[in-house]
C-alpha atoms as a PDB file:
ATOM      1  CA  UNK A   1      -0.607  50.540  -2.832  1.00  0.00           C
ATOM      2  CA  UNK A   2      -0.648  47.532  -5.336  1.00  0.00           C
ATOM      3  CA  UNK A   3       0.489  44.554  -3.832  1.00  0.00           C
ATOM      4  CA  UNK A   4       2.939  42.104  -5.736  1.00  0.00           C
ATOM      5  CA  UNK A   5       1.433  38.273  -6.524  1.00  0.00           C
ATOM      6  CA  UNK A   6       4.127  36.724  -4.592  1.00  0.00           C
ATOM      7  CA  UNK A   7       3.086  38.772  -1.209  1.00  0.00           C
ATOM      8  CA  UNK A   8      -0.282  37.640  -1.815  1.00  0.00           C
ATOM      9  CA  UNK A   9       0.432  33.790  -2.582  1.00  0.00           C
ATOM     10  CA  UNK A  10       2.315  33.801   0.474  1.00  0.00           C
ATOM     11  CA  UNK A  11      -0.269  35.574   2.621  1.00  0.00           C
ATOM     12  CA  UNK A  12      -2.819  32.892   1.334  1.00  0.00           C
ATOM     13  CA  UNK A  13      -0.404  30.303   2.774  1.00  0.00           C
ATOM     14  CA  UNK A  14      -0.080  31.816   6.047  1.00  0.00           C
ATOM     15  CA  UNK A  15      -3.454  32.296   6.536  1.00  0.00           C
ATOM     16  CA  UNK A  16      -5.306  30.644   9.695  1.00  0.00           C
ATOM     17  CA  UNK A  17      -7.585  27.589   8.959  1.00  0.00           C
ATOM     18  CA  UNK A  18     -11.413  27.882   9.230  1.00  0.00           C
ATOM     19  CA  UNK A  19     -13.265  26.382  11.737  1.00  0.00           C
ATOM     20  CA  UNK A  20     -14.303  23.895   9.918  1.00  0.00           C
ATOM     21  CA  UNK A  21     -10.926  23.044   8.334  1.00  0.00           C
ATOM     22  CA  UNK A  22      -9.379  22.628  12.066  1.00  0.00           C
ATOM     23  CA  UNK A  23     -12.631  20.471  12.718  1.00  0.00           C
ATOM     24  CA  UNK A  24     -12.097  18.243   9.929  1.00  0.00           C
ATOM     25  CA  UNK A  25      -8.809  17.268  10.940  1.00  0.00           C
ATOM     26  CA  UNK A  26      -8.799  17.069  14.465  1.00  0.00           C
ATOM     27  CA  UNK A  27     -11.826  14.386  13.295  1.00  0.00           C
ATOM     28  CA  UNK A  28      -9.333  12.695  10.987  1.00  0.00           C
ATOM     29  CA  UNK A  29      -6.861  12.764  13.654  1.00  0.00           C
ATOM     30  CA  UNK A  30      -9.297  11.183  16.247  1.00  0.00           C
ATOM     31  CA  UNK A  31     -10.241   8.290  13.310  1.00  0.00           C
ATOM     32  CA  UNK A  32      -6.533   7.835  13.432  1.00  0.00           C
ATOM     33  CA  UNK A  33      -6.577   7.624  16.631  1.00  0.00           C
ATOM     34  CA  UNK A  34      -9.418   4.512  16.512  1.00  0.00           C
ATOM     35  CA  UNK A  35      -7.741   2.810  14.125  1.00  0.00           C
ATOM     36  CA  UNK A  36      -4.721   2.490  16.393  1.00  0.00           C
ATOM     37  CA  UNK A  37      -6.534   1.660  18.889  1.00  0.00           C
ATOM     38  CA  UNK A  38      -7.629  -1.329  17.221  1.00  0.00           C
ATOM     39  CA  UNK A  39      -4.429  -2.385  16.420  1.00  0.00           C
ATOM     40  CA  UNK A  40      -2.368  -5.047  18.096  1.00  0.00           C
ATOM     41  CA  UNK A  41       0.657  -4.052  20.643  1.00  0.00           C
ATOM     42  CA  UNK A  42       3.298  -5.667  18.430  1.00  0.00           C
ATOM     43  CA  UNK A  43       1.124  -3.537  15.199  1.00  0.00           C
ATOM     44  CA  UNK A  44       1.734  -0.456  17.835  1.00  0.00           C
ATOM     45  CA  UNK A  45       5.294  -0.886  18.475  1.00  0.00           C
ATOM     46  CA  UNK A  46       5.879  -1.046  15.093  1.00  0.00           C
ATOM     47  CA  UNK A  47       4.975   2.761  14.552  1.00  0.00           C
ATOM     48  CA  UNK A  48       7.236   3.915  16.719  1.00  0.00           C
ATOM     49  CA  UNK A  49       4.868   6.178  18.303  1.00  0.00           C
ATOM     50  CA  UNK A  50       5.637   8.878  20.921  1.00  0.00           C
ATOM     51  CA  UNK A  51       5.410   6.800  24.642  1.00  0.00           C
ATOM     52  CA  UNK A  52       2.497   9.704  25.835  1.00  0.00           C
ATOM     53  CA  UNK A  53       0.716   8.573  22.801  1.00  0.00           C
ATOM     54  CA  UNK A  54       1.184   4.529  23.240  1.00  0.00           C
ATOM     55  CA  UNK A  55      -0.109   4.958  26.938  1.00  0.00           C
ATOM     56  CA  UNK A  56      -3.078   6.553  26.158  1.00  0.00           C
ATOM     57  CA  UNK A  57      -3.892   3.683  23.503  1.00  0.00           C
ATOM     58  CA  UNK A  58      -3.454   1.369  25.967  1.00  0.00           C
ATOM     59  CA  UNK A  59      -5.507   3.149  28.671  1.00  0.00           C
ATOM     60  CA  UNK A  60      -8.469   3.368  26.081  1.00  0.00           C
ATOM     61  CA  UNK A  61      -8.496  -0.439  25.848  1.00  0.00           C
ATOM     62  CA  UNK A  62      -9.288  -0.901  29.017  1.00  0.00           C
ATOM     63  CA  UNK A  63     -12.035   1.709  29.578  1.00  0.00           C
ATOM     64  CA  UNK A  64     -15.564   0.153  29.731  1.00  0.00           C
ATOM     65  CA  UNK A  65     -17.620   3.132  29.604  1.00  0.00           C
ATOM     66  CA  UNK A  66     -18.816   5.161  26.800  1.00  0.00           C
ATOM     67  CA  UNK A  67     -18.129   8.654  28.280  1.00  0.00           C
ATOM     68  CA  UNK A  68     -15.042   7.475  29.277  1.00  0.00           C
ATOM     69  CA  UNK A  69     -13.756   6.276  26.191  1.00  0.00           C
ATOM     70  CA  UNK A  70     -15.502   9.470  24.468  1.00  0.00           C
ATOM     71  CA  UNK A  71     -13.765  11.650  26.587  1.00  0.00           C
ATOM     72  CA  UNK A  72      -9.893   9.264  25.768  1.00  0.00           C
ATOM     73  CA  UNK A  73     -10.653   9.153  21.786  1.00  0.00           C
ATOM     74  CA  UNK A  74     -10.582  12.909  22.273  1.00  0.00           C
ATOM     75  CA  UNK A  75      -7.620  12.968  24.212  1.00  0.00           C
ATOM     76  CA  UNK A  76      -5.662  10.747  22.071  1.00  0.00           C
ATOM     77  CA  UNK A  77      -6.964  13.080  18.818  1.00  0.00           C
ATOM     78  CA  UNK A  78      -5.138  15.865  20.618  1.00  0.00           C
ATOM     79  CA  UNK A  79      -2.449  13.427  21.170  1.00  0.00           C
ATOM     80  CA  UNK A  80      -2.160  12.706  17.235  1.00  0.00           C
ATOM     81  CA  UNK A  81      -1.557  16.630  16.618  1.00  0.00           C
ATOM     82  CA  UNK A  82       1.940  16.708  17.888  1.00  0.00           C
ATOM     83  CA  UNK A  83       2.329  13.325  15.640  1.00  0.00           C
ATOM     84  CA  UNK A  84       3.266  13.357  11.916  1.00  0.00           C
ATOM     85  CA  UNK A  85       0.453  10.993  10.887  1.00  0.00           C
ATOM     86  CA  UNK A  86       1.323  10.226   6.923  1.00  0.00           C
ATOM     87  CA  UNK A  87       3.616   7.692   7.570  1.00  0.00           C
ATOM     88  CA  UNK A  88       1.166   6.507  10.420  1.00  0.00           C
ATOM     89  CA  UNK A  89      -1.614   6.236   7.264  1.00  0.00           C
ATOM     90  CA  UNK A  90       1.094   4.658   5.199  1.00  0.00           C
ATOM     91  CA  UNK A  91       1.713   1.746   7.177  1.00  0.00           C
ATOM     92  CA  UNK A  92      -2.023   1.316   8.053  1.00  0.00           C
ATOM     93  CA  UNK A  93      -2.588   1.037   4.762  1.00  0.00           C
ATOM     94  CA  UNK A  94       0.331  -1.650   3.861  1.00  0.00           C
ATOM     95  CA  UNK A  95      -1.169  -3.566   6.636  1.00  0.00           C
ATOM     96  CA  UNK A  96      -4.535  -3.781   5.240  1.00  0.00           C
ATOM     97  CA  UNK A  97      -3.403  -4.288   2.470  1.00  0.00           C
ATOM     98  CA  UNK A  98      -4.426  -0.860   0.604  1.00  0.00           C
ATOM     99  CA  UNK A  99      -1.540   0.929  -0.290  1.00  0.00           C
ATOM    100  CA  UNK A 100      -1.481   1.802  -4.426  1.00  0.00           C
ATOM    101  CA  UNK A 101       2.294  -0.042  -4.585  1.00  0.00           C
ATOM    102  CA  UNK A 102       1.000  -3.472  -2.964  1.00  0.00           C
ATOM    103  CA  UNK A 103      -2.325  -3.402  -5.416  1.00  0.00           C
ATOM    104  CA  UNK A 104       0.079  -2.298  -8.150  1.00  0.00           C
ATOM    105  CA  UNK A 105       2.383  -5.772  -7.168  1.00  0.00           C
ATOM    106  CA  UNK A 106      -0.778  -7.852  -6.905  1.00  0.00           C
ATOM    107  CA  UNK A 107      -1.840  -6.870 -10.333  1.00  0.00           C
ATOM    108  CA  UNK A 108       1.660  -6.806 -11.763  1.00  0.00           C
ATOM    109  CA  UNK A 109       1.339 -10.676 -10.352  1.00  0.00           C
ATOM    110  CA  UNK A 110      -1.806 -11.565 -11.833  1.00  0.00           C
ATOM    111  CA  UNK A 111      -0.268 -10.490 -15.407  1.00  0.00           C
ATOM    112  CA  UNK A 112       1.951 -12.983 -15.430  1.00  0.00           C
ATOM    113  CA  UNK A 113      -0.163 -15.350 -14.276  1.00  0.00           C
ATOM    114  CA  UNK A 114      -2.481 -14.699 -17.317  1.00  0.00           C
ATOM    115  CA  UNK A 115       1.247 -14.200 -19.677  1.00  0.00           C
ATOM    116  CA  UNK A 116       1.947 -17.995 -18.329  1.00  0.00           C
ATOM    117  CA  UNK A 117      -1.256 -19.102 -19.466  1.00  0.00           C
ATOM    118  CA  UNK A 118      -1.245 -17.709 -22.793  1.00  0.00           C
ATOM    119  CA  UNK A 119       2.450 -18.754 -24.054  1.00  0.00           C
ATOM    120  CA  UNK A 120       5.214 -20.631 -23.165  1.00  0.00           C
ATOM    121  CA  UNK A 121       7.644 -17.666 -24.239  1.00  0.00           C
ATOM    122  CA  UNK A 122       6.594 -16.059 -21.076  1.00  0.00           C
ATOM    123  CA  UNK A 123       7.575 -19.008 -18.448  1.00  0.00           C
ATOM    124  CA  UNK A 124      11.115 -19.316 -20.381  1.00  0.00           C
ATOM    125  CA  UNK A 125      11.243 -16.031 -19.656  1.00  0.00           C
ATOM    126  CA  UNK A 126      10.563 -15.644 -16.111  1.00  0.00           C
ATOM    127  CA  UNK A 127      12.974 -18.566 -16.160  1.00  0.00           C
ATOM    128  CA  UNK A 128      15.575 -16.782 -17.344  1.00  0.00           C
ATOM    129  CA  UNK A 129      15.118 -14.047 -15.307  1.00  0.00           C
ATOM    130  CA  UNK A 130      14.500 -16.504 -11.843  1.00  0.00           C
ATOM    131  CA  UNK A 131      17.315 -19.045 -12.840  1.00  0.00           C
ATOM    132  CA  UNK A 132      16.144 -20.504  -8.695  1.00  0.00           C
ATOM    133  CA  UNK A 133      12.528 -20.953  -9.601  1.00  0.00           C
ATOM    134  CA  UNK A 134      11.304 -24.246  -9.710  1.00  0.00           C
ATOM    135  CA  UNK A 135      10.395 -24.814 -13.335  1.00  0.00           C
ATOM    136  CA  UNK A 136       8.853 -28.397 -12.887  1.00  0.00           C
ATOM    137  CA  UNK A 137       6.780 -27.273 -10.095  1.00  0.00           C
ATOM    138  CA  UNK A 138       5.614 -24.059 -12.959  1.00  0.00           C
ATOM    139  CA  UNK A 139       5.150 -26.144 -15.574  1.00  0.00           C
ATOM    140  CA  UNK A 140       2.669 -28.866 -13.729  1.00  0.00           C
ATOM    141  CA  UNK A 141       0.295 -25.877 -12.666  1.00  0.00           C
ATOM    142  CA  UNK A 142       0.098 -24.162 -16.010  1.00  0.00           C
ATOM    143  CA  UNK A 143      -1.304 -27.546 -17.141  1.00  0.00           C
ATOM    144  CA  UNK A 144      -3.358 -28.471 -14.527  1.00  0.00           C
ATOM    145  CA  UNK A 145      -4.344 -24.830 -14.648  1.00  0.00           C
ATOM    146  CA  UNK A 146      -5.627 -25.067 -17.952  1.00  0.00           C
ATOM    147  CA  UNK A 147      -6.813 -28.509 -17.371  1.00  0.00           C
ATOM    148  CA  UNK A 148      -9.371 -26.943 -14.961  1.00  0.00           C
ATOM    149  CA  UNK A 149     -10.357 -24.057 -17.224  1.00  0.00           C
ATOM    150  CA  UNK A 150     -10.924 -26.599 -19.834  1.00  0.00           C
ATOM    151  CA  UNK A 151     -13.450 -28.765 -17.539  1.00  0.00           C
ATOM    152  CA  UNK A 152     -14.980 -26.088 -15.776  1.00  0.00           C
ATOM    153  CA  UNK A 153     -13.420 -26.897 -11.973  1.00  0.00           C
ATOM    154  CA  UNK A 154     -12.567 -25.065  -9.165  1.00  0.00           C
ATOM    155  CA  UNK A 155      -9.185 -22.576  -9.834  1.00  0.00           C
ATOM    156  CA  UNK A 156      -6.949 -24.788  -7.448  1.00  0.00           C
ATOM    157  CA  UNK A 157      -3.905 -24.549  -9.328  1.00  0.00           C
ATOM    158  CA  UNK A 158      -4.678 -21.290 -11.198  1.00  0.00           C
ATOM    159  CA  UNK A 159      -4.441 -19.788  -7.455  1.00  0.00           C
ATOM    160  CA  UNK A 160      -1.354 -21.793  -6.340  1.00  0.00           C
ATOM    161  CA  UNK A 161       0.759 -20.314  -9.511  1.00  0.00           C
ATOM    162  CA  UNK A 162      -0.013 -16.629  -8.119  1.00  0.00           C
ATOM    163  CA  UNK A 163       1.175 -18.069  -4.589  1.00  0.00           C
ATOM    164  CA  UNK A 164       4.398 -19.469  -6.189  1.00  0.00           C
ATOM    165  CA  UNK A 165       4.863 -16.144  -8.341  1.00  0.00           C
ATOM    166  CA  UNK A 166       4.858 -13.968  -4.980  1.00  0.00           C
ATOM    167  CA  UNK A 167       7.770 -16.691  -3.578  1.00  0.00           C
ATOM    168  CA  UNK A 168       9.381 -16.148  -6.998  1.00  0.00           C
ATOM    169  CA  UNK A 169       8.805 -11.879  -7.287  1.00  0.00           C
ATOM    170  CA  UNK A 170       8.657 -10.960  -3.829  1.00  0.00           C
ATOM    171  CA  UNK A 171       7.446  -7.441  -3.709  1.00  0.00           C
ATOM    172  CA  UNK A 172      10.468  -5.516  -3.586  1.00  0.00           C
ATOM    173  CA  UNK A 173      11.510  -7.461  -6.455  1.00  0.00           C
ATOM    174  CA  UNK A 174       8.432  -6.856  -7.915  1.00  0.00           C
ATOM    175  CA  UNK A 175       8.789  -2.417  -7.946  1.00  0.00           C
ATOM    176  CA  UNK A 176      12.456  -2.743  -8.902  1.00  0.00           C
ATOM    177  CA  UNK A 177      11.260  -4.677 -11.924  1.00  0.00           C
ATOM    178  CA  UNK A 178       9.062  -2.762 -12.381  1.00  0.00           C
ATOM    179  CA  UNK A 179      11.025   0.285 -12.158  1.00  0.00           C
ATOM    180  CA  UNK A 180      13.313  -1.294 -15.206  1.00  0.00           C
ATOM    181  CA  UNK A 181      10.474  -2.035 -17.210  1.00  0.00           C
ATOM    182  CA  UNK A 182       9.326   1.846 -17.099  1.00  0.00           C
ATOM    183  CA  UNK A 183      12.774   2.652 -18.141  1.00  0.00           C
ATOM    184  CA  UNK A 184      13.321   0.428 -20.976  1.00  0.00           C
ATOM    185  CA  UNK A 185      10.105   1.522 -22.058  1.00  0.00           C
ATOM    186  CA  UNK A 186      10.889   5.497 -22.014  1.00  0.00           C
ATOM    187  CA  UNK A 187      14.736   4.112 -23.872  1.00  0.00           C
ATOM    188  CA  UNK A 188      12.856   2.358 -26.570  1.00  0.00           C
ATOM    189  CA  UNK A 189      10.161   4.633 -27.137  1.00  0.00           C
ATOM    190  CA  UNK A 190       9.964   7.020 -30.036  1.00  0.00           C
ATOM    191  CA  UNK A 191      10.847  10.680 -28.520  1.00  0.00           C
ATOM    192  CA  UNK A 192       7.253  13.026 -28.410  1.00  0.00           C
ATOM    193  CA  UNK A 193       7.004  15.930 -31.037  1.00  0.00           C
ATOM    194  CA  UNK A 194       8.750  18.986 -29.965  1.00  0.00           C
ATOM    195  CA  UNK A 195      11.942  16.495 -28.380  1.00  0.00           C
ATOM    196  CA  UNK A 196      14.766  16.791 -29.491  1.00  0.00           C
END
């Protein structure tokens, strides 16, 4: 009897992980694990992590031995099954700074920083777009800026513009602006072959 392709997609689906698949993850559960574990208990509360789970955390920082705290990691990796752990990662990775949106704000930063640099056109408009930001205060460190870049000093003020930009773009700020930029981009771009 022929079998149809959509039986055997969804028999592929359903079918039990290898040892070594189940391995792998209970590992990557149990490096989860450590990396809570070497989190803070305001970091922890934060996650909003089952209580079971939180108490074992807690009881591995304060076991001194290394079969002990062998023997706890593992517990706490069979702890981390019964725990969705993406938006565990997620937040680990905001925290340390990581995640693809925060680079993606950092470097979205350091372009204007360069754009300021460059022209004037771009601080009137950020201006215009900031009407709050403190254009005096802009205007001082572009110069000094390129002051220092002209005599070869230290990047004081060339690092003290990106620290004003993140007061001025905070990062949600930063994706929604983002977001409109993508969009006027797709509006004003000429439609590929074949659309209509």
């Amino acid at each position: 009897m022929r079998r149809h392709p959509e039986e055997t997609a969804d028999t592929a689906d359903d079918a039990p992980l290898s040892k070594t698949k189940v391995k792998q993850q209970m590992l990557a559960l149990q490096e989860l694990g450590e990396q809570l574990v070497a989190l803070g208990d305001d970091r922890l509360r934060e996650l909003d992590l089952p209580e079971r789970l939180l108490d074992a955390i807690r009881e591995m920082k304060k076991i001194g031995k290394f079969g002990a705290q062998r023997r706890q990691m593992q517990f706490i990796g069979r702890l981390m099954r019964e725990v969705e752990p993406e938006p565990i990662i997620a937040k680990l990775e905001i925290w340390n700074g990581t995640s693809r949106q925060h680079t993606a704000y950092l470097h979205r930063l350091e372009r204007w920083r360069d754009r300021l640099l460059e022209s004037d056109a771009a601080l009137t408009e950020l201006l215009a777009e900031h009407p709050g930001a403190d254009a005096q205060r802009l205007r001082a460190l572009i110069r000094n800026a390129q002051k220092e870049k002209e005599l070869m000093k230290p990047p004081k003020n060339y690092r003290e513009i990106f620290q004003v930009l993140r007061e001025i773009l905070p990062e949600e700020t930063a994706k929604t602006i983002h977001h409109r930029d993508t969009e006027t981009q797709r509006k004003t771009s000429p439609p590929l072959q074949g659309e209509g």
